[in-house]
C-alpha atoms as a PDB file:
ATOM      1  CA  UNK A   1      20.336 -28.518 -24.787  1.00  0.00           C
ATOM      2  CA  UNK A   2      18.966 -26.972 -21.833  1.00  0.00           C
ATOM      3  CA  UNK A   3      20.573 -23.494 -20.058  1.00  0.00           C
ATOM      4  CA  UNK A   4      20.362 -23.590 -16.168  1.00  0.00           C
ATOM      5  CA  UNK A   5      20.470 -20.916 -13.848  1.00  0.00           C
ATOM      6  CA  UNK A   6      19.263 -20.573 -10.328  1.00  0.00           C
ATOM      7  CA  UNK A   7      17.807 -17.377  -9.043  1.00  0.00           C
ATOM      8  CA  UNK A   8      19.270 -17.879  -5.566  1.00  0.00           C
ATOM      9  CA  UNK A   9      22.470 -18.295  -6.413  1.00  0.00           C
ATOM     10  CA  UNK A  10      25.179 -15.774  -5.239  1.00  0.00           C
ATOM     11  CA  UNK A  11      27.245 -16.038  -8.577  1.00  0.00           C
ATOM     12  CA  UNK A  12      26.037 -13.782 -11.825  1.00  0.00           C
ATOM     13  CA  UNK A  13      23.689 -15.546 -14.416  1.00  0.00           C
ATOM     14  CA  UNK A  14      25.964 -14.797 -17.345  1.00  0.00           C
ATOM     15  CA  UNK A  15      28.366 -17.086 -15.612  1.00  0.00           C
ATOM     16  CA  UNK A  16      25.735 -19.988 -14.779  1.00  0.00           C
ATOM     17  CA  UNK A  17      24.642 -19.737 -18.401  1.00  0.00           C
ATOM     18  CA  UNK A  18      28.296 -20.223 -19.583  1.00  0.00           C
ATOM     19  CA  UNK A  19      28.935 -22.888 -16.965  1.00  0.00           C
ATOM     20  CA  UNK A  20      25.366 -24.663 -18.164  1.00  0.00           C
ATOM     21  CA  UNK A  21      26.697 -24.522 -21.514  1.00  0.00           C
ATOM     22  CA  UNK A  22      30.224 -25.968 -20.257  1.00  0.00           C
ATOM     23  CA  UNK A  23      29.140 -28.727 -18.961  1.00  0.00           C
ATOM     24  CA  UNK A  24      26.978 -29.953 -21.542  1.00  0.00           C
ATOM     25  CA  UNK A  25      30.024 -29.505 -24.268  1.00  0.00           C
ATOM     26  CA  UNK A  26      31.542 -31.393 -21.323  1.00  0.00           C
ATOM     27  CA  UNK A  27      28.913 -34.350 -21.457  1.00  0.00           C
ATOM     28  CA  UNK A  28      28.851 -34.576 -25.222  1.00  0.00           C
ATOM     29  CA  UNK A  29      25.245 -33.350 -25.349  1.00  0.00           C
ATOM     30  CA  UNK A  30      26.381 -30.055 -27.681  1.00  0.00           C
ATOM     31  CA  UNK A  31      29.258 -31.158 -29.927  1.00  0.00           C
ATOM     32  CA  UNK A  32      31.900 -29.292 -32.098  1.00  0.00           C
ATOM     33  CA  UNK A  33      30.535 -27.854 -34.700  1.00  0.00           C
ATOM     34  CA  UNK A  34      26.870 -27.279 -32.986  1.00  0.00           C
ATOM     35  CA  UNK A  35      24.882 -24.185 -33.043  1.00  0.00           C
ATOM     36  CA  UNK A  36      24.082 -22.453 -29.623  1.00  0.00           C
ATOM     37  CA  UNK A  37      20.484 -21.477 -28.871  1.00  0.00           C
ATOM     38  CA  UNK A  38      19.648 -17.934 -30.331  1.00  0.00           C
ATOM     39  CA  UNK A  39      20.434 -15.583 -27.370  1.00  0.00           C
ATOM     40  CA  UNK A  40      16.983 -13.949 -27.892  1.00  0.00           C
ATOM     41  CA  UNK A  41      15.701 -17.603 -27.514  1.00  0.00           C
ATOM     42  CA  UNK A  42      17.373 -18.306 -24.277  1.00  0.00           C
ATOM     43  CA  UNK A  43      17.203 -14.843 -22.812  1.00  0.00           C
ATOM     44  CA  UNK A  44      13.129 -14.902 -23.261  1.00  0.00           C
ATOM     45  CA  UNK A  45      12.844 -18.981 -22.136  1.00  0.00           C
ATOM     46  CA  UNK A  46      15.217 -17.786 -18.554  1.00  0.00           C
ATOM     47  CA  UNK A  47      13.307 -14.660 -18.564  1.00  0.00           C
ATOM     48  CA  UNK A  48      16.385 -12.826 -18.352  1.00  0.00           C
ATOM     49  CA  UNK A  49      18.156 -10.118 -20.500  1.00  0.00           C
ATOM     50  CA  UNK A  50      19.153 -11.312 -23.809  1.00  0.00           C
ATOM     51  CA  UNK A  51      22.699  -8.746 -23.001  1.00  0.00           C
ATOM     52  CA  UNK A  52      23.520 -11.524 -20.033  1.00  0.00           C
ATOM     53  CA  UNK A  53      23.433 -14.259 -22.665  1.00  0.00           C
ATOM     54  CA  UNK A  54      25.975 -12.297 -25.315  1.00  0.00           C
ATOM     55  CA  UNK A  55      27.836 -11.912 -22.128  1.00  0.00           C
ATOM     56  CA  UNK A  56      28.146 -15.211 -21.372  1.00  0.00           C
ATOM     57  CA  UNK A  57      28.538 -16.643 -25.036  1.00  0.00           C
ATOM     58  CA  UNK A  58      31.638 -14.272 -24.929  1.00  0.00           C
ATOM     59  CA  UNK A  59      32.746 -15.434 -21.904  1.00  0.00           C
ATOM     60  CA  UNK A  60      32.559 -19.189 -23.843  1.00  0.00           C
ATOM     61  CA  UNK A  61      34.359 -17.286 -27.028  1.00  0.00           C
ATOM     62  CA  UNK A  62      37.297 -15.726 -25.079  1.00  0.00           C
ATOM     63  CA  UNK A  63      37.974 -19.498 -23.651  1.00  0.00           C
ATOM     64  CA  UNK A  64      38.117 -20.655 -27.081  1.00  0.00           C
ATOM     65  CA  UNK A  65      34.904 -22.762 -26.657  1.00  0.00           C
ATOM     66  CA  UNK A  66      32.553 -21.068 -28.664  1.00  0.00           C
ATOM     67  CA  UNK A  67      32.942 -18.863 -32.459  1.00  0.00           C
ATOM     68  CA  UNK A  68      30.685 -15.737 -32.817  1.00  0.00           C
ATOM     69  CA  UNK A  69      29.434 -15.043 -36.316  1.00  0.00           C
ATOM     70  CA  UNK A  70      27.180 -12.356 -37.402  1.00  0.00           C
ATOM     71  CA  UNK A  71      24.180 -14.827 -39.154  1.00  0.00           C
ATOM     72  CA  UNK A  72      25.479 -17.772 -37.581  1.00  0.00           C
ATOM     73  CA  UNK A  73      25.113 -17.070 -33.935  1.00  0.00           C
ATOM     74  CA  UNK A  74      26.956 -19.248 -31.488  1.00  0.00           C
ATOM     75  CA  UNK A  75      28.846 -22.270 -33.219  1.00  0.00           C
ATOM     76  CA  UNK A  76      31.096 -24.772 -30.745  1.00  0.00           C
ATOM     77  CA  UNK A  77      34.470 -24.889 -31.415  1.00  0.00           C
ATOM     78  CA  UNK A  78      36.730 -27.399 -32.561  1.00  0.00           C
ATOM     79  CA  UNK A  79      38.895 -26.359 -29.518  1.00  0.00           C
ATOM     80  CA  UNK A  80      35.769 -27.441 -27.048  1.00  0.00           C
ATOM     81  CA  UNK A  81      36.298 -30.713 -28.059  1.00  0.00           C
ATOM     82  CA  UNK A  82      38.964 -30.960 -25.154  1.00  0.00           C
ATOM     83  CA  UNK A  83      36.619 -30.467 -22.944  1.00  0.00           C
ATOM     84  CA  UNK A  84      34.801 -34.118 -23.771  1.00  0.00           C
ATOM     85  CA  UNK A  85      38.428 -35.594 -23.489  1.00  0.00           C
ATOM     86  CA  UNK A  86      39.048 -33.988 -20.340  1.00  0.00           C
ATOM     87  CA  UNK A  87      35.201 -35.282 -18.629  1.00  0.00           C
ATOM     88  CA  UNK A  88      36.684 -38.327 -17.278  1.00  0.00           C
ATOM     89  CA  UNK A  89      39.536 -36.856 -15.673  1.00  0.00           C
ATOM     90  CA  UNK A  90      37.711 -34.322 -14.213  1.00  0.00           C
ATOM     91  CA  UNK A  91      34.853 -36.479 -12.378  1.00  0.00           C
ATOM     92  CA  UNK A  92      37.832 -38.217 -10.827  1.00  0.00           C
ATOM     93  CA  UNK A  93      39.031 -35.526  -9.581  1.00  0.00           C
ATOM     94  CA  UNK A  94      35.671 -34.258  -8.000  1.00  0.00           C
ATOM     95  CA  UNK A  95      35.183 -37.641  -6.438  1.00  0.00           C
ATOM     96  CA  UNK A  96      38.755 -37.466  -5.192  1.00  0.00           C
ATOM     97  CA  UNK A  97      38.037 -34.175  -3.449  1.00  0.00           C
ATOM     98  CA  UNK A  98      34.776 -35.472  -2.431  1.00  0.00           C
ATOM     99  CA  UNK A  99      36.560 -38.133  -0.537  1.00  0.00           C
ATOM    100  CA  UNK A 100      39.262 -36.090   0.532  1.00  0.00           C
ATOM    101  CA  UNK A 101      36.352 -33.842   2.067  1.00  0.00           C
ATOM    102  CA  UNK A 102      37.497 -30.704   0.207  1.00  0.00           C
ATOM    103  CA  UNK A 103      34.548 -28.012  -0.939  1.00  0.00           C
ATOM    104  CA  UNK A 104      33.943 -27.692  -4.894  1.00  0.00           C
ATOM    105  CA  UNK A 105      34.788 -24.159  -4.123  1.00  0.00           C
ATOM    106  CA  UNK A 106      37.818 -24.894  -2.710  1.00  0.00           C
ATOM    107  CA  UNK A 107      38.466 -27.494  -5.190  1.00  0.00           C
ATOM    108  CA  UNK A 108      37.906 -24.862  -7.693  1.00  0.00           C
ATOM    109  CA  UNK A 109      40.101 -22.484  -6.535  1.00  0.00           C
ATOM    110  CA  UNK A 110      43.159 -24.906  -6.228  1.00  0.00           C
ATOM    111  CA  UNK A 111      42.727 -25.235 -10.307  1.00  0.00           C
ATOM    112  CA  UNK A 112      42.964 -21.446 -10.759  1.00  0.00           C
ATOM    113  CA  UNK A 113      45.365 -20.732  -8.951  1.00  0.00           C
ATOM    114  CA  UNK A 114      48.781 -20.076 -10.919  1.00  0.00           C
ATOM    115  CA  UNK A 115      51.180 -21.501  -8.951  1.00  0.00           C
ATOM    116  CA  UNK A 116      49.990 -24.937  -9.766  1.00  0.00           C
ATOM    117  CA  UNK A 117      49.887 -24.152 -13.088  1.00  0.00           C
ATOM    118  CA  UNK A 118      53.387 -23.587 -13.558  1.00  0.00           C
ATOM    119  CA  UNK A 119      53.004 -19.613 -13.119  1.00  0.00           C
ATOM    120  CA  UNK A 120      54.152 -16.947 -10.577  1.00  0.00           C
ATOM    121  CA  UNK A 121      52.184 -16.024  -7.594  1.00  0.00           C
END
């Protein structure tokens, strides 16, 4: 497993670290039941602060993806599995948007917003 983040990016590391980590429970490379790095161990290979990794593991434990255990560290969830079933349908979608000219951000935003979720607005 290797955590990504780019420097010149606009959006906060904890949340590239969490997306890195996303998308490789995504792509099968970290599987349910897999430990996360140490966040010592990624904070001091990113040169970053290991409090931005916690942040982001919590981030990835408040969307079910990830359980936090005192001596166990990081562990993927069996909820993360999802994500692996969703992979297919979601780089159809991309392409779709790709080919519908739309902007990932844009793309990205249509997905959180409630009211195509079923919510309120």
């Amino acid at each position: 497993m290797l955590i990504r983040i780019d420097g010149e990016s606009p959006r906060p590391i904890f949340e590239q670290v969490a997306s890195s980590v996303r998308a490789d429970i995504a792509a099968g490379v970290v599987r349910v039941g897999d430990r996360l790095p140490p966040a010592r161990d990624v904070a001091d290979a990113l040169d970053i602060n290991v409090h931005t990794v916690l942040h982001a593991y919590r981030l990835l434990r408040d969307e079910g993806l990830v359980d936090l255990r005192r001596g166990r560290g990081a562990v993927v969830s069996p909820a993360a599995a999802a994500l692996g079933e969703l992979r297919d349908d979601i780089r159809s979608l991309i392409a779709r948007a790709e080919t519908l000219g739309v902007p990932a951000p844009a793309l990205a935003a249509l997905i959180e917003d409630p009211a195509l979720r079923g919510g309120e607005r």
